[in-house]
N, C-alpha and C. Protein backbone atom coordinates (compact mmCIF):
# COMPACT_ATOMS: atom_id res chain seq x y z
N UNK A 1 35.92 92.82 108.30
CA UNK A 1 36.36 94.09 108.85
C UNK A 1 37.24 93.84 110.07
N UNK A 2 38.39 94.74 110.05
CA UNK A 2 38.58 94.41 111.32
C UNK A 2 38.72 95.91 112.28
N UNK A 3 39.08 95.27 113.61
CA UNK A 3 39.35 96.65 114.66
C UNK A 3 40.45 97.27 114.48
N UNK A 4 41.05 98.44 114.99
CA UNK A 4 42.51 99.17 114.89
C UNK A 4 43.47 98.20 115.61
N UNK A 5 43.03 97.40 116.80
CA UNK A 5 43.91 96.41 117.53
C UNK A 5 44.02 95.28 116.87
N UNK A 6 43.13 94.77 116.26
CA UNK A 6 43.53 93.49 115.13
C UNK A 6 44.27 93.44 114.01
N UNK A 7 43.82 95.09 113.27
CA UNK A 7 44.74 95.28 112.15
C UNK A 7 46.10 95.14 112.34
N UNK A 8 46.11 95.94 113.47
CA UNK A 8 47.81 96.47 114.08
C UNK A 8 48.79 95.22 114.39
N UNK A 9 47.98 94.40 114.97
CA UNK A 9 49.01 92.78 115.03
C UNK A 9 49.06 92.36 114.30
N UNK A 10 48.14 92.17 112.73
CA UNK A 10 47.90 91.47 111.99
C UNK A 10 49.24 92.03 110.77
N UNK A 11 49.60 93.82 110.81
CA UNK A 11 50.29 93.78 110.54
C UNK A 11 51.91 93.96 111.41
N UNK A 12 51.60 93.70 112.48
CA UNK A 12 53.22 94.25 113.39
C UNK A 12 53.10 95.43 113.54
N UNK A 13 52.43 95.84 113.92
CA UNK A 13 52.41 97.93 114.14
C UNK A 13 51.86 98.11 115.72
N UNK A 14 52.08 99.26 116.30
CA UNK A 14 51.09 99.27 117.52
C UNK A 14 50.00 99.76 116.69
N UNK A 15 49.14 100.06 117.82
CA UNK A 15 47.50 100.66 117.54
C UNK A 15 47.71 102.52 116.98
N UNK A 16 48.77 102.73 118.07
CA UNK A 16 49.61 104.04 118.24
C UNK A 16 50.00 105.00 116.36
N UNK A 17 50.56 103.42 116.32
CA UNK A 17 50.99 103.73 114.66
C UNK A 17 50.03 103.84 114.14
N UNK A 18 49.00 103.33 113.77
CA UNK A 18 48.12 103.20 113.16
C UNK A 18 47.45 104.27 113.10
N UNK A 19 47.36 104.74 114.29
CA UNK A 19 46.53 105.88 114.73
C UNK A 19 47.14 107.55 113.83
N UNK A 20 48.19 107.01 114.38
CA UNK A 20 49.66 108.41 113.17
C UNK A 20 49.38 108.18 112.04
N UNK A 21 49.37 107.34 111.49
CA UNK A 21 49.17 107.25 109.75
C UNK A 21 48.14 107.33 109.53
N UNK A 22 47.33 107.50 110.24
CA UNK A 22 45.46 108.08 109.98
C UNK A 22 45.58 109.78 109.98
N UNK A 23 46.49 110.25 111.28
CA UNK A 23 46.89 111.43 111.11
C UNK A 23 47.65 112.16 110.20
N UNK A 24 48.35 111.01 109.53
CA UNK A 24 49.32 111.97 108.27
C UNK A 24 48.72 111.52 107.43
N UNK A 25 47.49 111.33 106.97
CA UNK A 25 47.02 110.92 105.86
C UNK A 25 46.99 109.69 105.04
N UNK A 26 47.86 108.60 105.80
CA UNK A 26 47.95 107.54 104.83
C UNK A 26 47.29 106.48 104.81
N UNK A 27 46.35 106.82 105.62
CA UNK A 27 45.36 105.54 105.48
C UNK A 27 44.02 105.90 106.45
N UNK A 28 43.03 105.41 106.00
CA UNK A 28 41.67 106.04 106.86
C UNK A 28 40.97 104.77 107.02
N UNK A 29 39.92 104.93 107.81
CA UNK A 29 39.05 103.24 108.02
C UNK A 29 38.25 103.18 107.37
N UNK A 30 37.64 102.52 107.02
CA UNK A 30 36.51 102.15 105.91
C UNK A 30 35.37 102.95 106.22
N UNK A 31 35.37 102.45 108.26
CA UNK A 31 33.86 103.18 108.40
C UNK A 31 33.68 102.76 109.85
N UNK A 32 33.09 103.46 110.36
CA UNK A 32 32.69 102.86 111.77
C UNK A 32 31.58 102.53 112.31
N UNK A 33 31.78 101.28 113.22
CA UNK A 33 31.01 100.79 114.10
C UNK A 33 30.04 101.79 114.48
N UNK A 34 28.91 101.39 114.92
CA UNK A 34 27.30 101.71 115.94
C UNK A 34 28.08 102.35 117.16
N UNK A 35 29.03 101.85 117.65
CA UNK A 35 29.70 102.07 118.73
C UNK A 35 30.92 103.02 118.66
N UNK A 36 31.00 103.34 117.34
CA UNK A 36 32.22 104.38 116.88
C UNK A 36 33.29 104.12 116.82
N UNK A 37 33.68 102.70 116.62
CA UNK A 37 35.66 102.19 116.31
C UNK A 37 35.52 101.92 114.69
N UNK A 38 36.89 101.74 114.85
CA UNK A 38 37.48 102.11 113.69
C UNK A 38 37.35 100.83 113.13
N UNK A 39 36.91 100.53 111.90
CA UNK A 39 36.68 99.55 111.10
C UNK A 39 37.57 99.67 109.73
N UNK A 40 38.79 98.63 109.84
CA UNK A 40 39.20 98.62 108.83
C UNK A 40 38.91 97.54 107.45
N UNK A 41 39.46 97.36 106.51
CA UNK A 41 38.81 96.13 105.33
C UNK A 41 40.33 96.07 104.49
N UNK A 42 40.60 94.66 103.74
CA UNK A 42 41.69 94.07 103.11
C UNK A 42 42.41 95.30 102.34
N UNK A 43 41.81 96.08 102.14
CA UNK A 43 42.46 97.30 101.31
C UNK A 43 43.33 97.86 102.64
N UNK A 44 43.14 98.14 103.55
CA UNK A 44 43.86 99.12 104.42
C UNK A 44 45.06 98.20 105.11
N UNK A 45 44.60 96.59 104.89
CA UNK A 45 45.73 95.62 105.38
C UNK A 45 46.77 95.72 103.92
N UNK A 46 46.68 96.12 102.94
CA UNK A 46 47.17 95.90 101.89
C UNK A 46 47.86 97.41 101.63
N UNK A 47 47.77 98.24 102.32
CA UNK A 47 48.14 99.50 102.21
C UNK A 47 48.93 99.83 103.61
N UNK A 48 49.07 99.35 104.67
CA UNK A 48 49.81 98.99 105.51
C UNK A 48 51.37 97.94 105.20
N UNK A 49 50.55 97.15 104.62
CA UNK A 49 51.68 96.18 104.39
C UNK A 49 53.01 97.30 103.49
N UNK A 50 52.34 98.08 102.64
CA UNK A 50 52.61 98.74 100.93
C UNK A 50 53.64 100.11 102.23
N UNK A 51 53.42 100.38 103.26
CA UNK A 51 54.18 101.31 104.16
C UNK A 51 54.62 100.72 104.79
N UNK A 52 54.76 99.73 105.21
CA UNK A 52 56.18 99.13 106.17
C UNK A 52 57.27 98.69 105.42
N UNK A 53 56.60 98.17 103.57
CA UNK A 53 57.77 97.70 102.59
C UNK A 53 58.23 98.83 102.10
N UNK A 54 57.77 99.86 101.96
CA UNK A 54 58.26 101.13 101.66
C UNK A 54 59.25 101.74 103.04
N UNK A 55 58.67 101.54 103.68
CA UNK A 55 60.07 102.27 104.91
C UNK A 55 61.09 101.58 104.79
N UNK A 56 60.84 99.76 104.48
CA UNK A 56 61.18 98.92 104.76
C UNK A 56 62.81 99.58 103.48
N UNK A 57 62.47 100.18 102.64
CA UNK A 57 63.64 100.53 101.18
C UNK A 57 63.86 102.13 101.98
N UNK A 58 63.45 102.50 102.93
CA UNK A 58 64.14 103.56 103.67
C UNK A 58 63.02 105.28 103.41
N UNK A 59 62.28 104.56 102.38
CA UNK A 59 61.01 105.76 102.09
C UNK A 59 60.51 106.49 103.51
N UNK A 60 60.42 107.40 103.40
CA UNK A 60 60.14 108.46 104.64
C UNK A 60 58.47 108.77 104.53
N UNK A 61 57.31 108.58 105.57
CA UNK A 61 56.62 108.80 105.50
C UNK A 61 55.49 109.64 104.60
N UNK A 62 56.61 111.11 104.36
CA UNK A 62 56.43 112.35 103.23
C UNK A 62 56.34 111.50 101.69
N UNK A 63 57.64 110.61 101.30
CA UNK A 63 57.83 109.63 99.95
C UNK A 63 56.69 109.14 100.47
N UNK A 64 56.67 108.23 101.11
CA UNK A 64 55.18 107.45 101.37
C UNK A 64 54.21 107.50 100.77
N UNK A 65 53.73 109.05 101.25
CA UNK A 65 52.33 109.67 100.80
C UNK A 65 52.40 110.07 99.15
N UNK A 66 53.72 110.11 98.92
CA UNK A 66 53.35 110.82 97.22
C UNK A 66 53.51 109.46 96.31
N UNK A 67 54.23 108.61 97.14
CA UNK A 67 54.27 106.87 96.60
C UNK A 67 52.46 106.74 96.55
N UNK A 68 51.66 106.69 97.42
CA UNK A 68 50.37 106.31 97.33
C UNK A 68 49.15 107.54 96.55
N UNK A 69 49.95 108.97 96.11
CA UNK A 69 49.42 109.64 95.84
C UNK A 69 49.46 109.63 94.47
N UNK A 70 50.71 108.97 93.70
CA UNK A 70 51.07 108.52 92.39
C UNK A 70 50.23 106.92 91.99
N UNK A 71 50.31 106.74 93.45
CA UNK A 71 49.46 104.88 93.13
C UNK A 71 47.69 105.43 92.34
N UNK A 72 47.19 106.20 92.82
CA UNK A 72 46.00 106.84 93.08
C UNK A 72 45.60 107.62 91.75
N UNK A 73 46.75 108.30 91.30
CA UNK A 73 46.29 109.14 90.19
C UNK A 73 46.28 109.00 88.47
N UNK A 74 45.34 108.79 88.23
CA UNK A 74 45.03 108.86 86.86
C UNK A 74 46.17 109.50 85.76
N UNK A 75 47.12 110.55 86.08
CA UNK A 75 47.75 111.44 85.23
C UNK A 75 49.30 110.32 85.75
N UNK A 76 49.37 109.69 86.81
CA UNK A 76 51.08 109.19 86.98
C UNK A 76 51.34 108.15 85.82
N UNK A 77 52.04 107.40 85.83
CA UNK A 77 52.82 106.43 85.48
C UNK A 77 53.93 106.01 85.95
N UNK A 78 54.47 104.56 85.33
CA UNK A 78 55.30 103.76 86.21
C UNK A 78 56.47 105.41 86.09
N UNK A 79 56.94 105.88 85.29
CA UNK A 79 58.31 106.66 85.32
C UNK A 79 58.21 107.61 86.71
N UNK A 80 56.83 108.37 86.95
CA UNK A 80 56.90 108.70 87.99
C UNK A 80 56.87 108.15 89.18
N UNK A 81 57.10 107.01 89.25
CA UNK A 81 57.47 106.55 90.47
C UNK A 81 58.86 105.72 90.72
N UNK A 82 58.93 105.80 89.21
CA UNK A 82 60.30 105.39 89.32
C UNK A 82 61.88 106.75 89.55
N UNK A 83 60.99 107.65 89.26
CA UNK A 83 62.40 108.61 89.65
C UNK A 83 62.16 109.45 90.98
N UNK A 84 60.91 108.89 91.69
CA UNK A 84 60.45 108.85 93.14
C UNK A 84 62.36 107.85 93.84
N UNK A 85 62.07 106.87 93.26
CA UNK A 85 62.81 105.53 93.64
C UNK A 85 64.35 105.86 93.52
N UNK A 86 64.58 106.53 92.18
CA UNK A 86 66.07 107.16 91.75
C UNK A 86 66.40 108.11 92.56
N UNK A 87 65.25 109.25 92.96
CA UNK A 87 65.88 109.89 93.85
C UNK A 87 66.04 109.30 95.22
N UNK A 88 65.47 108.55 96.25
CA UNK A 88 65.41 107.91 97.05
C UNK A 88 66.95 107.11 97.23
N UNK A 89 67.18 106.48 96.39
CA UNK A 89 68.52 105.97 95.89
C UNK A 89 69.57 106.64 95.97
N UNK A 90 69.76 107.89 95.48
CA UNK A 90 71.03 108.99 95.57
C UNK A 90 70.85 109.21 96.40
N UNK A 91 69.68 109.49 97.35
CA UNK A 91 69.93 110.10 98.84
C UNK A 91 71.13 109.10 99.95
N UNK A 92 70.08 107.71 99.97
CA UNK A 92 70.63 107.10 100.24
C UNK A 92 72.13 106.75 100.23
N UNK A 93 72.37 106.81 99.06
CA UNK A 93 73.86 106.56 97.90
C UNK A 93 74.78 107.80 99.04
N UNK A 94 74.16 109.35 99.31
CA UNK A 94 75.11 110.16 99.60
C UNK A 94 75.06 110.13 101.01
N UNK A 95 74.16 109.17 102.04
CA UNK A 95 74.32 109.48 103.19
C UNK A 95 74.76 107.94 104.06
N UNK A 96 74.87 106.85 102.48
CA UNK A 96 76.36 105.77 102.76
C UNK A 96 78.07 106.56 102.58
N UNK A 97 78.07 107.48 102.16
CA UNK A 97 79.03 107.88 101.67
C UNK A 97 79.44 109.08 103.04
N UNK A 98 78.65 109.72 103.50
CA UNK A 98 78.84 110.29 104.41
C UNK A 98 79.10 109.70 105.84
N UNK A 99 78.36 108.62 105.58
CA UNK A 99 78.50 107.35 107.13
C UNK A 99 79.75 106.42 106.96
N UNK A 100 80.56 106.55 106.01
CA UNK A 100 82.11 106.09 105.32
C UNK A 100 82.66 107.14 105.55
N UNK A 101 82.38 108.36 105.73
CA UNK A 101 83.39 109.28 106.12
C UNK A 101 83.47 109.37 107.48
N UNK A 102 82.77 109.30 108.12
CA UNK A 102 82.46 109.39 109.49
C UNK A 102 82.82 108.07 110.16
N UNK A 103 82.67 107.15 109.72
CA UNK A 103 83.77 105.82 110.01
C UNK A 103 85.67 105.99 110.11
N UNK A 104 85.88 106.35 108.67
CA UNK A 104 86.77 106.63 108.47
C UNK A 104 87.27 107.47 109.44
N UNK A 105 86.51 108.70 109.86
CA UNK A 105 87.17 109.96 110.58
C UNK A 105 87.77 109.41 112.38
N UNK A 106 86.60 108.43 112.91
CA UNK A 106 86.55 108.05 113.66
C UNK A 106 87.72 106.65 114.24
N UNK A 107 88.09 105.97 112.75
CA UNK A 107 89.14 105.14 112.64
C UNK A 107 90.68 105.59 112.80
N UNK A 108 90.53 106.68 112.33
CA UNK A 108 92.01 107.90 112.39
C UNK A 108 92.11 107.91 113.71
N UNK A 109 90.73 108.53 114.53
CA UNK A 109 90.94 109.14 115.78
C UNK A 109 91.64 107.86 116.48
N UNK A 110 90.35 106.81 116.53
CA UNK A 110 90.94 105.91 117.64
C UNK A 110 92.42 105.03 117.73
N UNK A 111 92.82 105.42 115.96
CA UNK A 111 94.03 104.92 115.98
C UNK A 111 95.33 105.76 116.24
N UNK A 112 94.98 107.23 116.75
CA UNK A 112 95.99 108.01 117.29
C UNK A 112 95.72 108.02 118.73
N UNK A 113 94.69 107.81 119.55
CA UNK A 113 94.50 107.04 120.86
C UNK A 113 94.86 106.12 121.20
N UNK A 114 96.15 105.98 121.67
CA UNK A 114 97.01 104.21 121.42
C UNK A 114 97.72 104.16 123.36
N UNK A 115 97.45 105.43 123.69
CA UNK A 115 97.94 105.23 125.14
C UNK A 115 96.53 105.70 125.86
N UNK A 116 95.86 104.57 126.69
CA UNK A 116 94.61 104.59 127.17
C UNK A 116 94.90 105.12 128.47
N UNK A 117 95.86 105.14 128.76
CA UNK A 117 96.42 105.81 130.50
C UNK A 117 96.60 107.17 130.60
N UNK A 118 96.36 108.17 129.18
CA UNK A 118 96.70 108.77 129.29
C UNK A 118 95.45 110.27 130.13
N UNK A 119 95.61 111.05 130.63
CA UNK A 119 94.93 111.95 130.72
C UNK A 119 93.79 112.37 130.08
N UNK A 120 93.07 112.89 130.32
CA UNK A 120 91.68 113.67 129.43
C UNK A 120 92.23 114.69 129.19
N UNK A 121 93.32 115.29 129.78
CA UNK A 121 93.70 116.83 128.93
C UNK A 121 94.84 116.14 127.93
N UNK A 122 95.10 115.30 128.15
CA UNK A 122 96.27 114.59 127.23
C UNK A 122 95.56 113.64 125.92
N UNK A 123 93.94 113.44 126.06
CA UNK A 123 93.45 112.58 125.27
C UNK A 123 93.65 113.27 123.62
N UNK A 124 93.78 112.58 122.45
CA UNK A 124 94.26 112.88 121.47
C UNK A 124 92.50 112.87 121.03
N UNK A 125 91.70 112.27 121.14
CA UNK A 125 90.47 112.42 120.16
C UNK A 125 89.83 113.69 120.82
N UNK A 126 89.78 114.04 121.92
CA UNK A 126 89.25 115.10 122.44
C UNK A 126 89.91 116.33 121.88
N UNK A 127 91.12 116.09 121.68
CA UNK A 127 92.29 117.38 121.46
C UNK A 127 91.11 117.50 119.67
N UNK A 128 91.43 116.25 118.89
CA UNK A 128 91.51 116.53 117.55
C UNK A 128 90.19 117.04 117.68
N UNK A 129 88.82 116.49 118.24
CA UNK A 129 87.38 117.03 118.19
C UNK A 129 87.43 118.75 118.77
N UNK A 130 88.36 118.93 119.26
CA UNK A 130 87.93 120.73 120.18
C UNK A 130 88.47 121.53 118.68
N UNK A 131 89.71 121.06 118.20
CA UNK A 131 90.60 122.05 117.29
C UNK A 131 89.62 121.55 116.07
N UNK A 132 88.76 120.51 115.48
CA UNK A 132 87.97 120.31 114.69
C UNK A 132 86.72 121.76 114.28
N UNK A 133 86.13 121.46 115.86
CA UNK A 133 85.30 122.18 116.59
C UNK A 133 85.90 123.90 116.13
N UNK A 134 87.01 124.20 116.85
CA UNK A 134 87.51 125.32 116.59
C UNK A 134 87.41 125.97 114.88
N UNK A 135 88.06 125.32 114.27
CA UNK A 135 88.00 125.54 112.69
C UNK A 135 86.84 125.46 112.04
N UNK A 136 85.85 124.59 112.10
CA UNK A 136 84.27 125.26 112.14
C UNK A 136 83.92 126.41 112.57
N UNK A 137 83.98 126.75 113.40
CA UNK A 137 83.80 127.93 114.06
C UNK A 137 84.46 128.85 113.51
N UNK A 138 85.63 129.27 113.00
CA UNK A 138 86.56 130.03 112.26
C UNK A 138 85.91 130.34 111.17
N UNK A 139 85.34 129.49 110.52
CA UNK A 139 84.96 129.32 108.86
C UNK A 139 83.84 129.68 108.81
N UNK A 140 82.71 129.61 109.78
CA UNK A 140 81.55 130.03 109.82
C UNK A 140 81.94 131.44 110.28
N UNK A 141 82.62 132.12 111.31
CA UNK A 141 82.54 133.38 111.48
C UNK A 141 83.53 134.18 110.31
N UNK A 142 84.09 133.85 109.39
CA UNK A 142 84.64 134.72 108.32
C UNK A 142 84.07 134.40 107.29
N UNK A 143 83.05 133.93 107.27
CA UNK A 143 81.75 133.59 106.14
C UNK A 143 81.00 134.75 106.28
């Protein structure tokens, strides 16, 4: 068995964490001490490990729990956890694609910023971010 402070180094976590994922459900202690701490056992080191390799592919605490809630249930199978994984994937897939746009957008700017002497009312990325800014604003109020 071990304590919440042994587990926690044993896997790289604070005590803190440990303590949160008891609160969101993803893991509980076996049982406690005469003295009332938290006693964990190889299953909860093995279910720790199973949530840091899961964040570790970008799984969000919420995936987490339905990853271990599919591990758990009699009615899942591998497909349901595999289009757990597919969707996980497209998310991912659309918010590389969004962080390429936002590169991109940012590559434009700094490459029309080419005179560094120039003014802050004269700065070109500030100009393009306000009139950006502006046309949002346009589009949302004639919506």
């Amino acid at each position: 068995m071990y304590t919440i402070g042994r587990i926690a180094a044993q896997v790289g976590i604070s005590a803190d964490t440990l303590r949160y994922y008891e609160k969101e459900g993803l893991l509980q202690p076996a049982k406690k001490s005469d003295a009332g701490y938290r006693l964990y056992d190889a299953d909860a080191v093995r279910r720790l490990h199973f949530i840091k390799h899961a964040q570790h592919c970008g799984f969000s605490l919420a995936e987490i729990r339905e990853l271990l809630t599919l591990k758990n249930s009699d009615a899942a199978c591998c497909r349901d956890v595999r289009n757990v994984a597919i969707q996980k994937k497209l998310q991912l897939e659309h918010k590389l694609r969004a962080l390429h746009a936002m590169s991109q957008a940012l590559t434009e700017l700094i490459a029309v910023c080419n005179d560094e002497t120039r003014s802050l009312d004269d700065c070109p990325i500030l100009a393009a971010l306000e009139t950006s800014l502006g046309r949002q604003q346009e589009a949302a109020s004639d919506a």
